[in-house]
C-alpha atoms as a PDB file:
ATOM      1  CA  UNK A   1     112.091 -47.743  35.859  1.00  0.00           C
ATOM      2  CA  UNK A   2     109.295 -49.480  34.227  1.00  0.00           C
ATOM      3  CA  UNK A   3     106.205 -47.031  33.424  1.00  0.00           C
ATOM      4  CA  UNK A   4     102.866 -49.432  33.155  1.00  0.00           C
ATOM      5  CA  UNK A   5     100.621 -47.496  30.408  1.00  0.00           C
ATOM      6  CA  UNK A   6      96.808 -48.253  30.407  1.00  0.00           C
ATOM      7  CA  UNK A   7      95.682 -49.524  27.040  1.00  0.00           C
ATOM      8  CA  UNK A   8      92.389 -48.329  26.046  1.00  0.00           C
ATOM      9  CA  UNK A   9      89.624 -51.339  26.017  1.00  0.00           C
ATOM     10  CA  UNK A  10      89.455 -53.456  22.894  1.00  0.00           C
ATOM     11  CA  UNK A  11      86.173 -53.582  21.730  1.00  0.00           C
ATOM     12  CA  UNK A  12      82.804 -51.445  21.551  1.00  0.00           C
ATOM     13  CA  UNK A  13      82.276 -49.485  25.012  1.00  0.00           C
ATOM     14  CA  UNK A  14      79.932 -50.570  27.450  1.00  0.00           C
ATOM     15  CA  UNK A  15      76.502 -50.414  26.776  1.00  0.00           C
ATOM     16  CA  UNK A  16      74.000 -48.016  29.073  1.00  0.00           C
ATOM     17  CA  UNK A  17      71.412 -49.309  31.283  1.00  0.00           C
ATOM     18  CA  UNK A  18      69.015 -48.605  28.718  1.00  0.00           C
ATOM     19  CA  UNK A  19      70.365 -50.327  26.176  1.00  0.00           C
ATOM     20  CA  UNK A  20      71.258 -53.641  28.490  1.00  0.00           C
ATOM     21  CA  UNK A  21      67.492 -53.397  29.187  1.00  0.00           C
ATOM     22  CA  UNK A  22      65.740 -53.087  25.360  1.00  0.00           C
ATOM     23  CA  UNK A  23      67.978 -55.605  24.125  1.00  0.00           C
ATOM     24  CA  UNK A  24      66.980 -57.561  27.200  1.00  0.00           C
ATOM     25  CA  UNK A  25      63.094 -57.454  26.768  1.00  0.00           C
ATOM     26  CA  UNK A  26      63.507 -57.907  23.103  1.00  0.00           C
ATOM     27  CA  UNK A  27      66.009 -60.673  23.260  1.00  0.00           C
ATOM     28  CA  UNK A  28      68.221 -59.517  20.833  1.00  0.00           C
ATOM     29  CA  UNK A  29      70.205 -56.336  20.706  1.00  0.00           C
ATOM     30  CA  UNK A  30      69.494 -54.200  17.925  1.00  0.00           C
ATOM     31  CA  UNK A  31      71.779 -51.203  19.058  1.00  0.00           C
ATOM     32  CA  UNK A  32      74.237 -51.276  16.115  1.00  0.00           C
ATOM     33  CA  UNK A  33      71.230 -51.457  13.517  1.00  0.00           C
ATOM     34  CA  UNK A  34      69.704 -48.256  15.524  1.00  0.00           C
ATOM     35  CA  UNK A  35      72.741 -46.492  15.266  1.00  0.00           C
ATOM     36  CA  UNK A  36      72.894 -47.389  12.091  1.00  0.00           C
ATOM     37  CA  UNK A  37      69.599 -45.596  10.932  1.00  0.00           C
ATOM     38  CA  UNK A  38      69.877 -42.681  13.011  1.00  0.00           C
ATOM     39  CA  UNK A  39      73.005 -41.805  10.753  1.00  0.00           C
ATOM     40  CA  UNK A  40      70.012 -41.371   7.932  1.00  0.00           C
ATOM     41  CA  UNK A  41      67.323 -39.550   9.592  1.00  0.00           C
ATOM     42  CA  UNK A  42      66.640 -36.375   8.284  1.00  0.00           C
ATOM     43  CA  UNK A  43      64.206 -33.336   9.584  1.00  0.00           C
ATOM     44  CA  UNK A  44      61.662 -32.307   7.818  1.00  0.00           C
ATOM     45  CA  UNK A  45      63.040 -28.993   7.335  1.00  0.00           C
ATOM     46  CA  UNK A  46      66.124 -30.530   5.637  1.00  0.00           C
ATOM     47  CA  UNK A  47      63.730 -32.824   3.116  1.00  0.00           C
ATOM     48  CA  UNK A  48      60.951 -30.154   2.423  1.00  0.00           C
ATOM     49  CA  UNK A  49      62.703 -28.201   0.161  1.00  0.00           C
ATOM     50  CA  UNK A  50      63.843 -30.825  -2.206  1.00  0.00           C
ATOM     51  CA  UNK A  51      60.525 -32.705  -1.603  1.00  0.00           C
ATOM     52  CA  UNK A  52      59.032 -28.986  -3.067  1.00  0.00           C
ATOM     53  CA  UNK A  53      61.947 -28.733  -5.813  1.00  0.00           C
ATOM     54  CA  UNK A  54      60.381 -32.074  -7.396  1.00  0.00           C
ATOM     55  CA  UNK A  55      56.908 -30.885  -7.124  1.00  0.00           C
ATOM     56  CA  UNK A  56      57.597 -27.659  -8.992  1.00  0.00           C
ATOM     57  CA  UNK A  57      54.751 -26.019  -7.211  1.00  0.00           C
ATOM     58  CA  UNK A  58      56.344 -22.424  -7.223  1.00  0.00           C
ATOM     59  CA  UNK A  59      56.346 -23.255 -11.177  1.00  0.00           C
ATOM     60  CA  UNK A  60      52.429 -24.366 -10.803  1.00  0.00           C
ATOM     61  CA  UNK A  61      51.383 -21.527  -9.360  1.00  0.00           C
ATOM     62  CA  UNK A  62      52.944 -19.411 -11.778  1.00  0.00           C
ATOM     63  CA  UNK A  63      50.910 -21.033 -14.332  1.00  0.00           C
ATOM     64  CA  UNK A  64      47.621 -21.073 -12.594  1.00  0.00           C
ATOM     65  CA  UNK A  65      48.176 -17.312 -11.864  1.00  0.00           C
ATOM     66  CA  UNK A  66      48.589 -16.706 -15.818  1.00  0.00           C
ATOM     67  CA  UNK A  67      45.761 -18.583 -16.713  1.00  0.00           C
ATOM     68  CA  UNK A  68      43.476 -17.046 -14.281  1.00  0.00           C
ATOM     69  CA  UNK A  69      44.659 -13.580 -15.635  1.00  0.00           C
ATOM     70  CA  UNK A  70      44.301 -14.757 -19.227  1.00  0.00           C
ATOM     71  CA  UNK A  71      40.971 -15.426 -18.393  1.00  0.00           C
ATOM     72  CA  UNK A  72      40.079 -11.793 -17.429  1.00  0.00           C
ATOM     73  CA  UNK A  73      41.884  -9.630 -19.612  1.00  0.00           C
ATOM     74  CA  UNK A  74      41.300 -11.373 -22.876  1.00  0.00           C
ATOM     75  CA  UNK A  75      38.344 -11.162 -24.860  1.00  0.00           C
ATOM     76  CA  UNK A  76      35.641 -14.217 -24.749  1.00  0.00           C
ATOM     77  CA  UNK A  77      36.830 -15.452 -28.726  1.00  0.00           C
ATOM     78  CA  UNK A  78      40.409 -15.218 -27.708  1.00  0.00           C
ATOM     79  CA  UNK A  79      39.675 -17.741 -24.875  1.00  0.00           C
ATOM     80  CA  UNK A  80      37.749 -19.654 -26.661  1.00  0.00           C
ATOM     81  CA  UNK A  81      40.204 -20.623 -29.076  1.00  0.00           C
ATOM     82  CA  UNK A  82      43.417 -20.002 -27.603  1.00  0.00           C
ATOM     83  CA  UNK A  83      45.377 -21.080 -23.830  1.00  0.00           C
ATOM     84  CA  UNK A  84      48.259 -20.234 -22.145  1.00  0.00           C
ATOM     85  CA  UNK A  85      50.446 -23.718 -21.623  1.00  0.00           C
ATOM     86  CA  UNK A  86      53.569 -22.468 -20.092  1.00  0.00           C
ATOM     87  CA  UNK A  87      56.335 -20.019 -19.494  1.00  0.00           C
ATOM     88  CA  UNK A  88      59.897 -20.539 -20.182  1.00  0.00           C
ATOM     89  CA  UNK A  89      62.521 -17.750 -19.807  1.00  0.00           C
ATOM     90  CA  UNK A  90      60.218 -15.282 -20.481  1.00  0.00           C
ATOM     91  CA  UNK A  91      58.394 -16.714 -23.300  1.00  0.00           C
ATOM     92  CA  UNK A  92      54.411 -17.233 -22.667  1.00  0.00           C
ATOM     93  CA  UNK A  93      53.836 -20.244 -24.718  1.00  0.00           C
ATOM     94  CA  UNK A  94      50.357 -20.114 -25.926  1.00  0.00           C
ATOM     95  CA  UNK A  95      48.024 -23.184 -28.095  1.00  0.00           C
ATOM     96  CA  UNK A  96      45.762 -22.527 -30.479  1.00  0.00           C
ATOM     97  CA  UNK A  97      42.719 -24.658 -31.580  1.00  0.00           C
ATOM     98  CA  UNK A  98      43.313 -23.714 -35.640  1.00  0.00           C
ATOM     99  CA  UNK A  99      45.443 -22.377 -37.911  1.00  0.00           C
ATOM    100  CA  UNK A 100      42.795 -19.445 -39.021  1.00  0.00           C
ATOM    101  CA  UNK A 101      43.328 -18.347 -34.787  1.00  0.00           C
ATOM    102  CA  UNK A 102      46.909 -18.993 -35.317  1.00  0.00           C
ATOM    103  CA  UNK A 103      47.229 -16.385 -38.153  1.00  0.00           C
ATOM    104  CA  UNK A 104      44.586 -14.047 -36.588  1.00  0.00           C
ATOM    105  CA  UNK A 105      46.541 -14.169 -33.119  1.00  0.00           C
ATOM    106  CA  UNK A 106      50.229 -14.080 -34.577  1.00  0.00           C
ATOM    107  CA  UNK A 107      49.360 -11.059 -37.604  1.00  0.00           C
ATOM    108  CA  UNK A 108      47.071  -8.719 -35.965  1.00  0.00           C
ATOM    109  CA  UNK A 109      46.768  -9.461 -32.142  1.00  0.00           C
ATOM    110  CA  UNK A 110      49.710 -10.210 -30.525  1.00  0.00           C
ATOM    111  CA  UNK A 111      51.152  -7.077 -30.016  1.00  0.00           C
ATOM    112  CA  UNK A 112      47.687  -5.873 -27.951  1.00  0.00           C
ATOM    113  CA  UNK A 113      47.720  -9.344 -25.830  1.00  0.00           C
ATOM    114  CA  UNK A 114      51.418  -8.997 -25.143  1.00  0.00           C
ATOM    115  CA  UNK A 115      51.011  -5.776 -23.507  1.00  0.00           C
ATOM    116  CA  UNK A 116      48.318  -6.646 -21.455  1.00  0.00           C
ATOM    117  CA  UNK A 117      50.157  -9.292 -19.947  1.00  0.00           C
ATOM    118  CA  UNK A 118      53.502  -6.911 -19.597  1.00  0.00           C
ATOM    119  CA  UNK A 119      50.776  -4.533 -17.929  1.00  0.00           C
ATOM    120  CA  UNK A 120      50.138  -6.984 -15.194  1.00  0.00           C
ATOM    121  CA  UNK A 121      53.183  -9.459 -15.039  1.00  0.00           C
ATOM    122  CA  UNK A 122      55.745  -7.140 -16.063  1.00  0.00           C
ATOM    123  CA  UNK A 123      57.945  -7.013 -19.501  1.00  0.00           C
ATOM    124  CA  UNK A 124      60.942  -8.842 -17.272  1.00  0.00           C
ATOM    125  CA  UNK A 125      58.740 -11.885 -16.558  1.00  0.00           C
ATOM    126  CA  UNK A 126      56.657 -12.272 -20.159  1.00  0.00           C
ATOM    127  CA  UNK A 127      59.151 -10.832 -23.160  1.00  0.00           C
ATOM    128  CA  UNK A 128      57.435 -12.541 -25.902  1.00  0.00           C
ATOM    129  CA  UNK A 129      54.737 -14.797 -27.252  1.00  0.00           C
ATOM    130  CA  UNK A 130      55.037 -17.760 -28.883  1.00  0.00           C
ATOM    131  CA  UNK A 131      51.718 -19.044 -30.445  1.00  0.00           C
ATOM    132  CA  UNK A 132      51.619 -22.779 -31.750  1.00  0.00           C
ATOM    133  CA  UNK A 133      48.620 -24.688 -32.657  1.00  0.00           C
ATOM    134  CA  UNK A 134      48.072 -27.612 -30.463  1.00  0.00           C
END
C-alpha cells in the first residue's frame, strides 16, 4: 500500500490581504524589505539607557552638584583662585590659577577643605584631594 505524503509548499507562504493590497497601490512589494527592518527596531526603553551611558549625565550631575557646594562652603579667595574639575574614584581633582594658591592650598588648607566636603559628600565618595595648577 502506497501512503501519498503532502509536501509542504516550496516557496514563501501566501501573502495576507493586506499585504496583496500595499504592494498593489504601491506597485511594488516591499514586504521582505519591511520585514527586514522590523528585525532592527528597538523601543525606546531598550535604547535610553545606552543613549544615557554615552551622555554621562549621572557623571554631570555629580560634578555640577560639587561645584555648586564648592561654591558655598569655601571661602570667597579659595574660589577665586581655585575649581573643582572632576572626581575619579574618590579623588576630587581640583585647578589652581598659581603656584603661590597651589602651595597655600596643598601645605596649610587642604586638610580643612577636605573635611568639609567629607561633611557633606561623605569620606566614601571624596577620599582625597588632588590639587594641580591648570
Amino acid at each position: 500500500m502506497w501512503l501519498f505524503r503532502s509536501q509542504p509548499p516550496l516557496g514563501p507562504p501566501p501573502r495576507s490581504a493586506r499585504e496583496r493590497t500595499l504592494a498593489q497601490w504601491r506597485g511594488h512589494d516591499f514586504s521582505e524589505q519591511e520585514k527586514a527592518l522590523q528585525a532592527r527596531v528597538r523601543t525606546p526603553a531598550e535604547l535610553l539607557p545606552q543613549v544615557l551611558k554615552t551622555l554621562r549625565l549621572e557623571s554631570r550631575r555629580e560634578e555640577a552638584e560639587i561645584l555648586r557646594v564648592w561654591q558655598e562652603l569655601m571661602d570667597p579667595e579659595v574660589v577665586a583662585h581655585a575649581r573643582p574639575t572632576g572626581l575619579k574614584q574618590g579623588t576630587l581633582f581640583v585647578s589652581v590659577d598659581s603656584n603661590v594658591w597651589l602651595a597655600e592650598l596643598v601645605g596649610f588648607r587642604r586638610t580643612d577643605i577636605l573635611r568639609r566636603l567629607q561633611q557633606v559628600f561623605g569620606a566614601t565618595r571624596i577620599q582625597k584631594i588632588s590639587f594641580r595648577v591648570g
